[in-house]
N, C-alpha and C. Protein backbone atom coordinates (compact mmCIF):
# COMPACT_ATOMS: atom_id res chain seq x y z
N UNK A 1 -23.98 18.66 35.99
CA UNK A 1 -24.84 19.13 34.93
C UNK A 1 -24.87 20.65 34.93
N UNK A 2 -24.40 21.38 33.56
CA UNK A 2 -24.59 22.60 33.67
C UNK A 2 -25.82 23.14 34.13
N UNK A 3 -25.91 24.33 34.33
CA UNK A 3 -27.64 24.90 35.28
C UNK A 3 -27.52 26.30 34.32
N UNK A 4 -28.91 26.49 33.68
CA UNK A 4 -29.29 27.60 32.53
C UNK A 4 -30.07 28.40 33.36
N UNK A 5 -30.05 29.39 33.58
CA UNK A 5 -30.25 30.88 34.16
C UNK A 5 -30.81 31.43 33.20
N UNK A 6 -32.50 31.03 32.71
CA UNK A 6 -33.21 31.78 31.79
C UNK A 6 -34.17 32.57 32.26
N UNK A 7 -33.97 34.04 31.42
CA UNK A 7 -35.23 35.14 31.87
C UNK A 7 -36.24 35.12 31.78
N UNK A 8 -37.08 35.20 32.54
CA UNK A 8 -38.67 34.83 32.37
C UNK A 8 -39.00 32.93 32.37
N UNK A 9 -37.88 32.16 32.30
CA UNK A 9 -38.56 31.04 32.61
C UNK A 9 -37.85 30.45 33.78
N UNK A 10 -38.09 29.21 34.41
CA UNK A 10 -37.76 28.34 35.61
C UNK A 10 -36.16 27.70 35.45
N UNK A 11 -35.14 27.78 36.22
CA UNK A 11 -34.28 26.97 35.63
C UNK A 11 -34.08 25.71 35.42
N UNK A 12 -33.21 25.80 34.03
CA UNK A 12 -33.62 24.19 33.30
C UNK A 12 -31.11 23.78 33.84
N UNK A 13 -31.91 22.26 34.31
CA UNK A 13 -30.44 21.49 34.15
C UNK A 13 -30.06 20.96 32.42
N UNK A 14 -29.57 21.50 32.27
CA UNK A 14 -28.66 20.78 30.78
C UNK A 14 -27.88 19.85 30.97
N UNK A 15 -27.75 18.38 29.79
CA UNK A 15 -26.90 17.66 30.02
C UNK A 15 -25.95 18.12 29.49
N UNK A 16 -24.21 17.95 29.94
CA UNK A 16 -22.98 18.24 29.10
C UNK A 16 -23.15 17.75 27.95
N UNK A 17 -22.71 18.83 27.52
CA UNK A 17 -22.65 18.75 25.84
C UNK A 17 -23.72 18.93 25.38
N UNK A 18 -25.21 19.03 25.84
CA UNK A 18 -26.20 19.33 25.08
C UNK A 18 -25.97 20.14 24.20
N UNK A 19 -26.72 20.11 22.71
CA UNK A 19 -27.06 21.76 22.28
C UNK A 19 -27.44 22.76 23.08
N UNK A 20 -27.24 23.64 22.91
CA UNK A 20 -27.94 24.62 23.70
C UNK A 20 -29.19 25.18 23.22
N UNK A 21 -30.06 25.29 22.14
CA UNK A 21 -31.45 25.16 21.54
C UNK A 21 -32.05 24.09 22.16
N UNK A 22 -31.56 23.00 22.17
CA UNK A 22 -32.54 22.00 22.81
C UNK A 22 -32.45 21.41 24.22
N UNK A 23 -31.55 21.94 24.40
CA UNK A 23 -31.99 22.34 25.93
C UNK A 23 -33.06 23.19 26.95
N UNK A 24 -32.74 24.17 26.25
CA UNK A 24 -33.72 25.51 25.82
C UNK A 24 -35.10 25.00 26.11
N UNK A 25 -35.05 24.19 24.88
CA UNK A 25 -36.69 23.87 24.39
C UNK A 25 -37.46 22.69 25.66
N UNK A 26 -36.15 21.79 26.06
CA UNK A 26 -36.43 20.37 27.22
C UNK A 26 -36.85 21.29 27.77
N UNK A 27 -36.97 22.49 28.62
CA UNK A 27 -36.83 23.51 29.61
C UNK A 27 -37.82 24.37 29.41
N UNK A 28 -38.45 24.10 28.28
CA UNK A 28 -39.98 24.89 28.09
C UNK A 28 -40.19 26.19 27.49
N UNK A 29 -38.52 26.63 27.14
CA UNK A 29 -38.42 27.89 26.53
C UNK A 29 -38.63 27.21 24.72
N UNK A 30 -39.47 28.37 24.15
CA UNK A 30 -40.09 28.08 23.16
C UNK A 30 -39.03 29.21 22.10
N UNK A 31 -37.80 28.85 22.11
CA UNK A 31 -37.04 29.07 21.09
C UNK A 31 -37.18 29.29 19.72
N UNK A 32 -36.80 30.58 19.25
CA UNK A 32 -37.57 30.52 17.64
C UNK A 32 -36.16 29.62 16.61
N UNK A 33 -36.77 28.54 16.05
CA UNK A 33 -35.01 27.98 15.34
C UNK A 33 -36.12 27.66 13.91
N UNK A 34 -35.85 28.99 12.94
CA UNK A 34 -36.67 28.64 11.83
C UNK A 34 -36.09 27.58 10.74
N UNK A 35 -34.26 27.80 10.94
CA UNK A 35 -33.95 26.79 10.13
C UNK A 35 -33.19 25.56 10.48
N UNK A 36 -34.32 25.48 11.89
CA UNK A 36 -33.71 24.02 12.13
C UNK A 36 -32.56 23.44 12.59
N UNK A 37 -31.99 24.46 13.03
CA UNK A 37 -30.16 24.55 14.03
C UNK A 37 -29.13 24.58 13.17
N UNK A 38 -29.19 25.16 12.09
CA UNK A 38 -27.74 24.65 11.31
C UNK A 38 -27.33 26.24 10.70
N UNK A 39 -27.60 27.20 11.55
CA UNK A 39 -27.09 28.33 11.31
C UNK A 39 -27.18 28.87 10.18
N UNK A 40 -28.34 28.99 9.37
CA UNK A 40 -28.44 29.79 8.57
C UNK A 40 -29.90 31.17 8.85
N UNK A 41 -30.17 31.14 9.81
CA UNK A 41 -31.03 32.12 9.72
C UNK A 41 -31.12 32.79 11.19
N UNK A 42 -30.13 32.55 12.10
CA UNK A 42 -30.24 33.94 12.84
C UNK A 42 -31.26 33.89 14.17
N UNK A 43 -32.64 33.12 14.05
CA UNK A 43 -33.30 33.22 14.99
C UNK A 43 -33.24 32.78 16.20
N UNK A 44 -32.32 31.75 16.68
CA UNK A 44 -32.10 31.13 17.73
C UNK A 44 -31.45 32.51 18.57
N UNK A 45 -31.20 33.17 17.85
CA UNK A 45 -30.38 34.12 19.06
C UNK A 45 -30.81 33.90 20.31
N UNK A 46 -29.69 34.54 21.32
CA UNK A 46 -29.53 34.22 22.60
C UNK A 46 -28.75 35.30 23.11
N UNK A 47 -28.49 36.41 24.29
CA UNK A 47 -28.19 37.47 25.37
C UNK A 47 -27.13 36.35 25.99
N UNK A 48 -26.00 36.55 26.76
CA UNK A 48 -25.65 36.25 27.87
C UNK A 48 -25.18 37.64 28.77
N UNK A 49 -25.51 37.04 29.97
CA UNK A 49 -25.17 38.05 31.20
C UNK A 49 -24.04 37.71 31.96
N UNK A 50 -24.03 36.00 31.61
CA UNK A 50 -22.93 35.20 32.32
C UNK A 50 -22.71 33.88 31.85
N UNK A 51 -21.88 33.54 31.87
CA UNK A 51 -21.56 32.26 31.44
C UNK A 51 -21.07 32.12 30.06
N UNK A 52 -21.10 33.06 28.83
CA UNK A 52 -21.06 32.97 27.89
C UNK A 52 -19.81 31.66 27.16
N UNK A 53 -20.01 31.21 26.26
CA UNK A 53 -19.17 29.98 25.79
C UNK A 53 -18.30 30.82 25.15
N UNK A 54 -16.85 30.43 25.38
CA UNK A 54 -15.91 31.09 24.71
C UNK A 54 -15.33 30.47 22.99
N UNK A 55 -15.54 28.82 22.92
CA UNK A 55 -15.84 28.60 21.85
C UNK A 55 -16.95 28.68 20.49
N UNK A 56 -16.54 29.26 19.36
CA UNK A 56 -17.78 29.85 18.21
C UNK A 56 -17.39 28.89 17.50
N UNK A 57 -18.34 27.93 16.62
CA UNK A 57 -18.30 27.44 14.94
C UNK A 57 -18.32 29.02 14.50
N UNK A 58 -17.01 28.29 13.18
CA UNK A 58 -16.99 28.81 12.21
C UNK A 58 -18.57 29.03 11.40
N UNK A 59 -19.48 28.54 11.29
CA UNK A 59 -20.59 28.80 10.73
C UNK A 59 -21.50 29.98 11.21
N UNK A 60 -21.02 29.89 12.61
CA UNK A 60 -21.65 31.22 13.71
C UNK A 60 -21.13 32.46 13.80
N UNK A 61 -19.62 32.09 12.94
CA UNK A 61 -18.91 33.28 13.64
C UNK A 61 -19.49 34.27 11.92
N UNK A 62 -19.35 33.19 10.98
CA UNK A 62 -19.52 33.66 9.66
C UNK A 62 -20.85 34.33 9.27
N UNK A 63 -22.29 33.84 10.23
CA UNK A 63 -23.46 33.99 10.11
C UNK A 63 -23.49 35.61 10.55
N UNK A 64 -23.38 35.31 11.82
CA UNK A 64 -22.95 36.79 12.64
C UNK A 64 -22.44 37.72 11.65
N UNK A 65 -21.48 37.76 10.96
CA UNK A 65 -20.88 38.88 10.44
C UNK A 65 -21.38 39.12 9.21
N UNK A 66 -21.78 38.14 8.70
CA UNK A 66 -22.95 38.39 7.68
C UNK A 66 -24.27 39.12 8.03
N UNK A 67 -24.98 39.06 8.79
CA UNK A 67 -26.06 39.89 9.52
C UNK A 67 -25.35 41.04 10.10
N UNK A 68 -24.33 41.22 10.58
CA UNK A 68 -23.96 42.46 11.50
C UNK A 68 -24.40 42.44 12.60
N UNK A 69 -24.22 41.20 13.23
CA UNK A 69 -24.78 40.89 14.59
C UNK A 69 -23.62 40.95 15.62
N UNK A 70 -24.03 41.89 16.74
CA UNK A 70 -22.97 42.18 17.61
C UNK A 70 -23.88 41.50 19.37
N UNK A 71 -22.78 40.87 20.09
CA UNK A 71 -23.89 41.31 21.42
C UNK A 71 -24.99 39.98 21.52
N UNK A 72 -24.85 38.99 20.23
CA UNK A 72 -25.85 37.83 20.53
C UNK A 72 -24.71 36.77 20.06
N UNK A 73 -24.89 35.39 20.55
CA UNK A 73 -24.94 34.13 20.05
C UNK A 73 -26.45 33.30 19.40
N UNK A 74 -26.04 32.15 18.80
CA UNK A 74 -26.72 31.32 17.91
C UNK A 74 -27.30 30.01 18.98
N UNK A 75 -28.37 29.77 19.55
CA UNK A 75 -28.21 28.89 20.54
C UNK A 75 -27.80 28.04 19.91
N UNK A 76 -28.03 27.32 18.11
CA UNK A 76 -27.70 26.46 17.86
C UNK A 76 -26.31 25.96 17.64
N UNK A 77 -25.57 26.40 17.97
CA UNK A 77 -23.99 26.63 17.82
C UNK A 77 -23.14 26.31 18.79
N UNK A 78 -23.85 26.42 20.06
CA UNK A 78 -23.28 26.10 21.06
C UNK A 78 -23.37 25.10 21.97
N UNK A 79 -22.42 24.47 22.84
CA UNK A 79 -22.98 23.02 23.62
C UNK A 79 -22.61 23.80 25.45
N UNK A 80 -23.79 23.09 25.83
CA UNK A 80 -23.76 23.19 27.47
C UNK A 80 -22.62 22.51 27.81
N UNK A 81 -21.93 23.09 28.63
CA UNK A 81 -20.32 22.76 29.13
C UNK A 81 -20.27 23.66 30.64
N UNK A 82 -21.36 24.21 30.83
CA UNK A 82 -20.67 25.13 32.55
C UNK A 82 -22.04 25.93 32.83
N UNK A 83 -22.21 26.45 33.73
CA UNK A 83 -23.09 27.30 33.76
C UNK A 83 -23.41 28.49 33.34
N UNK A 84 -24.78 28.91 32.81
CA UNK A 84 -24.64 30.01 31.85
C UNK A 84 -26.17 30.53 32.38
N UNK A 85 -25.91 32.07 31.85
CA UNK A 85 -27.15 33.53 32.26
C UNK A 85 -27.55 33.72 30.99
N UNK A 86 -28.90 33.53 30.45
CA UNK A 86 -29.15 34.51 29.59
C UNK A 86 -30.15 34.57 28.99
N UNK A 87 -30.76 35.40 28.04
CA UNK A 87 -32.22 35.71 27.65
C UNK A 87 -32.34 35.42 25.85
N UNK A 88 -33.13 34.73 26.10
CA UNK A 88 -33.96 34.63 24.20
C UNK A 88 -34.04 35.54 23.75
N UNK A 89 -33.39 35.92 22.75
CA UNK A 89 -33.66 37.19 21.60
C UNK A 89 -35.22 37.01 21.38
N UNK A 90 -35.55 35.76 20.63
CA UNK A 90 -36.55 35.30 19.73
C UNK A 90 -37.49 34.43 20.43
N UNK A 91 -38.57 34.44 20.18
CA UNK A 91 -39.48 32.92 21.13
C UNK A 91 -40.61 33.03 19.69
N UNK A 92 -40.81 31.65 19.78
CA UNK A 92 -42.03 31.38 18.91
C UNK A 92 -42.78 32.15 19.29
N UNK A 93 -43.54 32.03 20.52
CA UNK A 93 -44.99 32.94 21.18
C UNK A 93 -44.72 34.22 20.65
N UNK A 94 -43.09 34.89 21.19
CA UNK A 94 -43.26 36.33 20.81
C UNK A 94 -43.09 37.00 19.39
N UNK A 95 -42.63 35.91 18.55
CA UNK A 95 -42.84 36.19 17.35
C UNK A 95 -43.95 35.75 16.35
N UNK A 96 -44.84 35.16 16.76
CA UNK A 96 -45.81 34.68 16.05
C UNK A 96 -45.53 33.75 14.54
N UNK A 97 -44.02 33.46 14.89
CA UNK A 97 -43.40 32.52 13.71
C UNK A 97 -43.40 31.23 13.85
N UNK A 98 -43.60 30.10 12.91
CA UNK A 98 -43.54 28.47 13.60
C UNK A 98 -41.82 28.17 13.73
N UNK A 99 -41.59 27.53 14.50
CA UNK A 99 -40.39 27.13 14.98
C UNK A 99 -39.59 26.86 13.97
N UNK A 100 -40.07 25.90 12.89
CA UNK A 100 -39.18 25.01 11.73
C UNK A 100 -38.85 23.65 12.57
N UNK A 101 -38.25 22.77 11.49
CA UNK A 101 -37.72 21.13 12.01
C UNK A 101 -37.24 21.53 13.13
N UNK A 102 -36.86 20.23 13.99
CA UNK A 102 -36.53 20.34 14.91
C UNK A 102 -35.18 19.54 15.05
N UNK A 103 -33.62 20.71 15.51
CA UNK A 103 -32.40 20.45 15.48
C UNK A 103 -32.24 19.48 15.79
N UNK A 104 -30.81 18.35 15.23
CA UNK A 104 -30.61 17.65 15.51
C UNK A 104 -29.41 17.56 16.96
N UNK A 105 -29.56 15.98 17.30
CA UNK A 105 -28.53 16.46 18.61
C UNK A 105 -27.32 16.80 18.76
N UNK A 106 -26.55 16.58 17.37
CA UNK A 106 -25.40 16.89 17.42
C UNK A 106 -25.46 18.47 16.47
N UNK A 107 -24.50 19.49 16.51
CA UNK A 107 -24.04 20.94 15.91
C UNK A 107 -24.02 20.27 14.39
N UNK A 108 -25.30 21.50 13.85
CA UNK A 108 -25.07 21.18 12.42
C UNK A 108 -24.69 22.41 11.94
N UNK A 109 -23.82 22.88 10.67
CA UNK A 109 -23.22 22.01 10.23
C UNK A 109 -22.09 21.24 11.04
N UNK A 110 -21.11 20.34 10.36
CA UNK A 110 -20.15 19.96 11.53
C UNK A 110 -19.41 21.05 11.86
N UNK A 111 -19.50 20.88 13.11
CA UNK A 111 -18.22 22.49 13.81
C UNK A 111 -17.15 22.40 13.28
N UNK A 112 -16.49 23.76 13.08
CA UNK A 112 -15.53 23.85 13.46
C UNK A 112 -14.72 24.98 13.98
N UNK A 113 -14.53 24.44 14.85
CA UNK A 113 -14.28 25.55 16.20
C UNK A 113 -12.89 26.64 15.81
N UNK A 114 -13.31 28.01 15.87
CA UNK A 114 -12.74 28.85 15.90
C UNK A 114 -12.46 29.80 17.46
């Protein structure tokens, strides 16, 4: 089982292949995902220090460059596959924003891996 190395919280075991948002969230980190994991709004962002996933959806890679986002991933975009370091851009608490629905378990939209 991959092992998540999050800042400021306890480490959480991920199952393979989890999302990585809802892993996040099993793990008590209060992830901001306003639109619900399917990559249209940016808030799930995520830091890595280590571990970073070398596979991107096309939806992530497209989101990103639409914002001008350098230096973050989409938690919703990505699946636990190895061990990984890294810090929440966004948290509900610290943004005073409500979360939105809550992602489904499989990558929405359907990936496709670039």
């Amino acid at each position: 089982m991959p092992l998540l190395t999050v800042t400021g919280y306890a480490p959480i075991e991920a199952h393979d292949n989890e999302r990585l948002v809802l892993a996040l969230e099993r793990g008590g980190v209060d992830i901001l995902h306003r639109c619900g994991g399917v990559a249209r709004c940016t808030t799930c962002q995520v830091q890595f220090s280590a571990g970073e996933p070398t596979p991107m959806t096309e939806a992530e890679r497209d989101k990103l460059a639409e914002k001008n986002l350098t230096g973050v991933r989409l938690s919703c975009q990505l699946l636990c596959t190895h061990d990984m370091t890294l810090s929440p851009v966004q948290t509900v608490r610290g943004s005073g924003l409500e979360a939105g629905k809550a992602p489904q378990a499989g990558i929405e939209p359907e990936p496709i891996w670039v």
